[in-house]
N, C-alpha and C. Protein backbone atom coordinates (compact mmCIF):
# COMPACT_ATOMS: atom_id res chain seq x y z
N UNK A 1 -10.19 -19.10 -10.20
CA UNK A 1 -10.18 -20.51 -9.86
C UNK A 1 -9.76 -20.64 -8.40
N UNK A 2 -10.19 -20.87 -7.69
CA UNK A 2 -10.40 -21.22 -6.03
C UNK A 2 -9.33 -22.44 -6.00
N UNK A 3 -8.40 -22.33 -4.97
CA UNK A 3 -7.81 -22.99 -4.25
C UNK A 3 -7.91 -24.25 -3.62
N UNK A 4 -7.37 -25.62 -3.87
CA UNK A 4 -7.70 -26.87 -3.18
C UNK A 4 -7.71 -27.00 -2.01
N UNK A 5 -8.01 -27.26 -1.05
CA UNK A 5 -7.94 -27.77 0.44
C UNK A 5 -6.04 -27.68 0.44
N UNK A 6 -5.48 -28.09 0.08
CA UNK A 6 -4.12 -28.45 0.39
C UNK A 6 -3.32 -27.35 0.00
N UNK A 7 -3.59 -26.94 -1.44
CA UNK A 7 -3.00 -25.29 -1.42
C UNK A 7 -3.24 -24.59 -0.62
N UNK A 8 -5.10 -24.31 0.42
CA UNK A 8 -5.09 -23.43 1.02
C UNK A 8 -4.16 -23.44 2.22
N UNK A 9 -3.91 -24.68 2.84
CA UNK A 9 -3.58 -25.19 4.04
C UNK A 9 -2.04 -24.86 3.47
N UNK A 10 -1.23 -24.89 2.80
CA UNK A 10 0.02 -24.61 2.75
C UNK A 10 0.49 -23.07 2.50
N UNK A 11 -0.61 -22.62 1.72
CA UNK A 11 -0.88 -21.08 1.72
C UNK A 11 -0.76 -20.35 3.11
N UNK A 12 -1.60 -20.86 3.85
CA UNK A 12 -1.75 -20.55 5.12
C UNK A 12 -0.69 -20.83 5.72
N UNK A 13 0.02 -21.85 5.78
CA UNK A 13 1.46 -22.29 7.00
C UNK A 13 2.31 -21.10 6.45
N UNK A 14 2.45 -20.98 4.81
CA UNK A 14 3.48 -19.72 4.60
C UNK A 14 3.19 -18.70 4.94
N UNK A 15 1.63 -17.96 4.92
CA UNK A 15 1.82 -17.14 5.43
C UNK A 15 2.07 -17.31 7.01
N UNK A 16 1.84 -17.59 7.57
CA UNK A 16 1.79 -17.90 9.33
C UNK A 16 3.62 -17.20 9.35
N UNK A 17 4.56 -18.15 8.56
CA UNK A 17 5.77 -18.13 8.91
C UNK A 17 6.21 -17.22 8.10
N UNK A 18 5.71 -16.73 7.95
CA UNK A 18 6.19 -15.09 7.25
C UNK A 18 5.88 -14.17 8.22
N UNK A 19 4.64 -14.07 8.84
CA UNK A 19 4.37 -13.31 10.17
C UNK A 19 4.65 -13.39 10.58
N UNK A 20 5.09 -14.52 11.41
CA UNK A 20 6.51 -14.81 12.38
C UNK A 20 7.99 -14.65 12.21
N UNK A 21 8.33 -14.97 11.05
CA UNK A 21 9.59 -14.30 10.65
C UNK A 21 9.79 -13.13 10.88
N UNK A 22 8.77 -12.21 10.02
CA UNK A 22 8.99 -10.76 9.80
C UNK A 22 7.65 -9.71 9.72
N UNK A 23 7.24 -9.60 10.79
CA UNK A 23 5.70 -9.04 10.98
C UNK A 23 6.11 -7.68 10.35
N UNK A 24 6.57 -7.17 10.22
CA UNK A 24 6.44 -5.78 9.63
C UNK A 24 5.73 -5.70 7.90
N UNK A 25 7.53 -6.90 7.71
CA UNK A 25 7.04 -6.81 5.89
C UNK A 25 5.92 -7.56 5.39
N UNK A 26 5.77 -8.71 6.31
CA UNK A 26 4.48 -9.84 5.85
C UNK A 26 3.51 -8.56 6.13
N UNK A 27 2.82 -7.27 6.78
CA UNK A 27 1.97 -6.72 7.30
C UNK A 27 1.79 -6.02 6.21
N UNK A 28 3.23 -5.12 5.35
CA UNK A 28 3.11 -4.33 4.44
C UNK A 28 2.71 -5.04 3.10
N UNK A 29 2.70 -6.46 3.02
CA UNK A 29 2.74 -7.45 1.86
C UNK A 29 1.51 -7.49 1.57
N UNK A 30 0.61 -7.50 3.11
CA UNK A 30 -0.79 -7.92 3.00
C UNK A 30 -1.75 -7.96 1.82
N UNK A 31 -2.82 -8.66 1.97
CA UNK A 31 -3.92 -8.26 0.77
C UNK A 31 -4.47 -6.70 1.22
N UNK A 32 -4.69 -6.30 2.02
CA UNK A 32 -5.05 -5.44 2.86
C UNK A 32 -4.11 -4.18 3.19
N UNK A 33 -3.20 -4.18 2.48
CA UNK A 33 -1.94 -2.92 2.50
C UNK A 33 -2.49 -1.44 1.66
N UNK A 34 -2.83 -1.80 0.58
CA UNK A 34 -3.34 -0.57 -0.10
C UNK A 34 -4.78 -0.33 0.44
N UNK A 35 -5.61 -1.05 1.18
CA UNK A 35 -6.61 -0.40 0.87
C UNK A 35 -6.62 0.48 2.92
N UNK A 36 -5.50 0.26 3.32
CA UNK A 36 -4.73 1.51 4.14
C UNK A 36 -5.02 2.57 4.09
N UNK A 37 -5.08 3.15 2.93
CA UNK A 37 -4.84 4.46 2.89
C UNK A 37 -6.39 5.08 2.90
N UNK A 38 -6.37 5.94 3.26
CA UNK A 38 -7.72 6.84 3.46
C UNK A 38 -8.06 7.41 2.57
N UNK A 39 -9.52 6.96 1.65
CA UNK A 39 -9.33 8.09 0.70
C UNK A 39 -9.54 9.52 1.22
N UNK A 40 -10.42 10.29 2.47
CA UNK A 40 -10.15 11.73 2.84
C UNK A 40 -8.92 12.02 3.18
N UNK A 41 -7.94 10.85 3.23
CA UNK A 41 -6.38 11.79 3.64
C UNK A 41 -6.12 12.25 1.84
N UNK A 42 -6.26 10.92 0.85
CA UNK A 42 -5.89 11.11 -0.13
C UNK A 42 -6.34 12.82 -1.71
N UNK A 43 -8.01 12.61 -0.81
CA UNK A 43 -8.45 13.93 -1.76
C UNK A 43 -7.95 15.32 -1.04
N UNK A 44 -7.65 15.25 0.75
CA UNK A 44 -7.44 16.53 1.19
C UNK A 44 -6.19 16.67 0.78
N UNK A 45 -5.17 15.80 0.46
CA UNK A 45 -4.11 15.45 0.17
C UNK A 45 -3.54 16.52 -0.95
N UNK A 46 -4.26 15.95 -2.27
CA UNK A 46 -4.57 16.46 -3.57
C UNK A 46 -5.02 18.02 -3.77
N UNK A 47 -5.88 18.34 -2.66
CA UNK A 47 -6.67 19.68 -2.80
C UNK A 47 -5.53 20.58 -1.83
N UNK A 48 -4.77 20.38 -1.04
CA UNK A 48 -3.75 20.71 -0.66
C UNK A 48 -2.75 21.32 -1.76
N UNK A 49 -2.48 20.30 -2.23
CA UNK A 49 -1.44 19.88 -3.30
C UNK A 49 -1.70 21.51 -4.25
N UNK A 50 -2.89 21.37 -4.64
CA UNK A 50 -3.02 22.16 -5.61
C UNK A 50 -3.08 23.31 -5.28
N UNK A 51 -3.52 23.80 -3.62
CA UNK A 51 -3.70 24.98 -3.10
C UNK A 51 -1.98 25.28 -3.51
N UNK A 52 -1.28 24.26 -2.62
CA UNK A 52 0.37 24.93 -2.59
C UNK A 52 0.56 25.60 -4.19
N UNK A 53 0.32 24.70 -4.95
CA UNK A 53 0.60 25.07 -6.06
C UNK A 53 0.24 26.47 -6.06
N UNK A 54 -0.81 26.90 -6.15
CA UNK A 54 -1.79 28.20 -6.52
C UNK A 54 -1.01 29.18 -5.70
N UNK A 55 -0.11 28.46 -4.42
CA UNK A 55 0.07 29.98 -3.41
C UNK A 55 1.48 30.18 -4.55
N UNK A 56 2.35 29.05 -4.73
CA UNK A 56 3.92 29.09 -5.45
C UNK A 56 3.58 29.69 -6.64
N UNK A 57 2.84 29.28 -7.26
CA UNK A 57 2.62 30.37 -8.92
C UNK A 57 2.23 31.34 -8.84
N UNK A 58 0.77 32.01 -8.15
CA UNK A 58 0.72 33.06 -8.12
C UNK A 58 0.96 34.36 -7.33
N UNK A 59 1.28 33.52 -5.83
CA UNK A 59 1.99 34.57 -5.47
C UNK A 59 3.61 34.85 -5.23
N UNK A 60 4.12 33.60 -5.72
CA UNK A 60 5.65 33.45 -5.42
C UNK A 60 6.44 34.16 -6.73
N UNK A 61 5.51 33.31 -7.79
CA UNK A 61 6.44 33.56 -9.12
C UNK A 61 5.73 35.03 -9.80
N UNK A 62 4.22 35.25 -9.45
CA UNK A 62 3.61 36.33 -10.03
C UNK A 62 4.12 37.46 -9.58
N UNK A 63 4.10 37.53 -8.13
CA UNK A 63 4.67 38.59 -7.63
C UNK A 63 6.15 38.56 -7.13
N UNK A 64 7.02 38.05 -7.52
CA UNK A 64 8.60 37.81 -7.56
C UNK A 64 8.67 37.75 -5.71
N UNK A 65 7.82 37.29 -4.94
CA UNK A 65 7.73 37.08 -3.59
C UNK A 65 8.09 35.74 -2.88
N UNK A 66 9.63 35.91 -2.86
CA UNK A 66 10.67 34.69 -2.17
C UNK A 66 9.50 33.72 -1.11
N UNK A 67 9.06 34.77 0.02
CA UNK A 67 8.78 33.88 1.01
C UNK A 67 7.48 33.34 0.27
N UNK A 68 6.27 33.85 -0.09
CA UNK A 68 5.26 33.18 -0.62
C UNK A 68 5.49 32.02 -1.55
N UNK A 69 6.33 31.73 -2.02
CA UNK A 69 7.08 30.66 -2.57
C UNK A 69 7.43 29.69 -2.04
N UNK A 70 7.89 30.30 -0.77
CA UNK A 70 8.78 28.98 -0.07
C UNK A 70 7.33 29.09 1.22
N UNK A 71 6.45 29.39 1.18
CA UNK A 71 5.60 28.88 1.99
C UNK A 71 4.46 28.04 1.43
N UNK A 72 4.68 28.66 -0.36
CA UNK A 72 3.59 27.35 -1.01
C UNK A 72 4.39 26.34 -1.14
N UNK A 73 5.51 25.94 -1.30
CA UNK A 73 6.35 24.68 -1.43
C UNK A 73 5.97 23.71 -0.09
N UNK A 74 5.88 24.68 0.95
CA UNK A 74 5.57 23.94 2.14
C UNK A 74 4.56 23.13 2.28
N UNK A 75 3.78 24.22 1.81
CA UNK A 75 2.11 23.84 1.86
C UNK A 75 2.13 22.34 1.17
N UNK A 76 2.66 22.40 -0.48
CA UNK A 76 2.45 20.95 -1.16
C UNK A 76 3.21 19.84 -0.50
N UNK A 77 4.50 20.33 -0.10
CA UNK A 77 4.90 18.98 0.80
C UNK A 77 4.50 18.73 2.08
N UNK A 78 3.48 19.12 2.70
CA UNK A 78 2.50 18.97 4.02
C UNK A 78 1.87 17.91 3.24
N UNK A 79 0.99 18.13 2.11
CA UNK A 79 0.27 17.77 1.53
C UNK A 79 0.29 16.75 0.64
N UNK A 80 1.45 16.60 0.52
CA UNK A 80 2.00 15.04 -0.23
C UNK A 80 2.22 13.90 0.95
N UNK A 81 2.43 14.52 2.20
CA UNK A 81 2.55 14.14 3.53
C UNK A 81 1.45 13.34 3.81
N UNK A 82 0.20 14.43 4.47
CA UNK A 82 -0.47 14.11 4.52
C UNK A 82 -1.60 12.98 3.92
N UNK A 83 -1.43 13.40 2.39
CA UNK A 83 -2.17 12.59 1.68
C UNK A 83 -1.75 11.15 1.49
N UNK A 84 -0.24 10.86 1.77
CA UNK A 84 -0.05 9.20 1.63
C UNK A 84 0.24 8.82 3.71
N UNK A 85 -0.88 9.17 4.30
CA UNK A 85 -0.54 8.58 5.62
C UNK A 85 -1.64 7.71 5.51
N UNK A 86 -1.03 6.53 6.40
CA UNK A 86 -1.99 5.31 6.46
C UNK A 86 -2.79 4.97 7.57
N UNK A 87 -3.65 4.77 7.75
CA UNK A 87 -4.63 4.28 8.77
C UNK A 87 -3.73 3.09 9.56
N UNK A 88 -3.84 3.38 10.72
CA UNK A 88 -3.77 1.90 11.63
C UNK A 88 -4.24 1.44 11.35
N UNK A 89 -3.46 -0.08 10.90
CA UNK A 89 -4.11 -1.68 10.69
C UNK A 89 -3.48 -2.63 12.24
N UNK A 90 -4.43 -3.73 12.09
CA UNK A 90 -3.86 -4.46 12.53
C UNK A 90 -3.76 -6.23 11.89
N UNK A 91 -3.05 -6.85 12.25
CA UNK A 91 -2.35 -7.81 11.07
C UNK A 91 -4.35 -8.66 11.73
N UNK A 92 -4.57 -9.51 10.36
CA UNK A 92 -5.75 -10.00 10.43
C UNK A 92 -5.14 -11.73 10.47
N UNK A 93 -5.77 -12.51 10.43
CA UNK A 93 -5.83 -13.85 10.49
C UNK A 93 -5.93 -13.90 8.87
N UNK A 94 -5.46 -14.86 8.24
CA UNK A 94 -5.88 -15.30 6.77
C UNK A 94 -7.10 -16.19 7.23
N UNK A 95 -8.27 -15.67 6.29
CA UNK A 95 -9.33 -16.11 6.00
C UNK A 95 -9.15 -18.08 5.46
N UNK A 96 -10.30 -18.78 5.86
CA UNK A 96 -9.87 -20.28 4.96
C UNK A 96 -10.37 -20.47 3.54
N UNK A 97 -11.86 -19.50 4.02
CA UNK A 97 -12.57 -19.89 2.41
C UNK A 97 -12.41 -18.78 1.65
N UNK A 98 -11.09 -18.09 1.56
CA UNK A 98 -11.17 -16.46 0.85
C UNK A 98 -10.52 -17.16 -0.66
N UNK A 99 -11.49 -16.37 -1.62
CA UNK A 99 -10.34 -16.89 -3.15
C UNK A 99 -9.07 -16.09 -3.31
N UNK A 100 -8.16 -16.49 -4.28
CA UNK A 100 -7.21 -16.00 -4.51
C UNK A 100 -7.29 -15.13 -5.59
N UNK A 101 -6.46 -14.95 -6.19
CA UNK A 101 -6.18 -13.67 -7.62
C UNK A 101 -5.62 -15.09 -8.33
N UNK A 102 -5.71 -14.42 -9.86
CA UNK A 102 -4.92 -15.32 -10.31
C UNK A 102 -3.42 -15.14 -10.24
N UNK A 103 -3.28 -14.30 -10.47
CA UNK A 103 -1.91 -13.99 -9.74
C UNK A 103 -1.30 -15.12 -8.88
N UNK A 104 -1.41 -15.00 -7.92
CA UNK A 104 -1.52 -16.45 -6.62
C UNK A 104 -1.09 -17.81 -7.04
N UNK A 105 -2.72 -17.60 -7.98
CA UNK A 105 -2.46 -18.87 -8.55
C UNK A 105 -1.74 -19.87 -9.10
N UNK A 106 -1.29 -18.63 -10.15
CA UNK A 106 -0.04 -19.30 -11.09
C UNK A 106 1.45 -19.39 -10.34
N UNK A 107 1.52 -18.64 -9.47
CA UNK A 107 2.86 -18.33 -8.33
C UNK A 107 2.41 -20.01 -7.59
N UNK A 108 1.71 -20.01 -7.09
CA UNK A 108 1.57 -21.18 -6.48
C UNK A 108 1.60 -22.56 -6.92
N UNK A 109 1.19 -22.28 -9.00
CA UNK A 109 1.33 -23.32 -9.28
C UNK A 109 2.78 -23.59 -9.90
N UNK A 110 3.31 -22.09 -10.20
CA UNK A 110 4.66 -22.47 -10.17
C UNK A 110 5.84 -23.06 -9.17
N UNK A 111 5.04 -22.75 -7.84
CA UNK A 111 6.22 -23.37 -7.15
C UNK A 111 5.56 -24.85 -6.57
N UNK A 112 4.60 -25.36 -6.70
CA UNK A 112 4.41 -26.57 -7.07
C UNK A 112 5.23 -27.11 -7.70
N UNK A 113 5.31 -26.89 -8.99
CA UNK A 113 6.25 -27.43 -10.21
C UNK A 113 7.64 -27.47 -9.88
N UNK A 114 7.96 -26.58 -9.25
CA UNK A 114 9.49 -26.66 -8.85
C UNK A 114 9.93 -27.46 -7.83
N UNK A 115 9.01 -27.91 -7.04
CA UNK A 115 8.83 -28.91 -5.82
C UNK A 115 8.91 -30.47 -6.07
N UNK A 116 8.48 -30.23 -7.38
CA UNK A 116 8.04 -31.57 -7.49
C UNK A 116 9.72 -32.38 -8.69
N UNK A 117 9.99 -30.87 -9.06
CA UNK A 117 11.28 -31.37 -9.94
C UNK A 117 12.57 -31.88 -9.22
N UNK A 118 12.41 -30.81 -7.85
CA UNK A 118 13.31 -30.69 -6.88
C UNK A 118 13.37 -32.34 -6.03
N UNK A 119 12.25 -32.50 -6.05
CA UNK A 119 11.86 -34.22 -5.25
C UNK A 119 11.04 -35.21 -5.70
């Protein structure tokens, strides 16, 4: 269900003054936060992941070999590294005619309701 003219327009002033308040967290809040992440950071990420694994089991624990162990441990935490790094964003403008989630919705129509009890 799409947004009235007046929700959008108040939608919009909050966000505005959330970006201005606090550009970091309004940035991380975004609609646009998860889709950050890269999926080639995320599969090299994973295929990493599993290499470390393969070096720590079979050659760390198979062959009772300390350092091959502690160099596949490395490997997977490179690789847990790697795989959650995020692409440069930069903060976008809120759209006027974009729909909401319902999610939104009901948040919005809850604090309607509380606005209106309040005054």
């Amino acid at each position: 269900m799409p947004l009235s003219e007046h929700e959008q327009k108040m939608l919009e002033q909050l966000e505005k003054q959330l970006h201005e308040e606090d550009p970091k967290f309004a940035d991380s809040m975004g609609a646009d936060a998860l889709r950050r992440f890269s999926t080639r950071h995320v599969v090299l990420g994973v295929l990493g992941g599993i290499v470390g694994l393969l070096v720590l089991l079979l050659g760390g624990v198979q062959f009772s070999n300390v350092f091959v162990g502690v160099i596949g441990f490395l490997i997977m935490g490179a690789s847990v590294y790697y795989g959650t790094l995020r692409r440069p964003g930069r903060m976008r403008a809120p759209r006027a005619g974009r729909s909401k989630s319902g999610f939104l919705s009901r948040l919005e129509a809850r604090w309607d309701e509380r606005r209106k009890e309040q005054g």
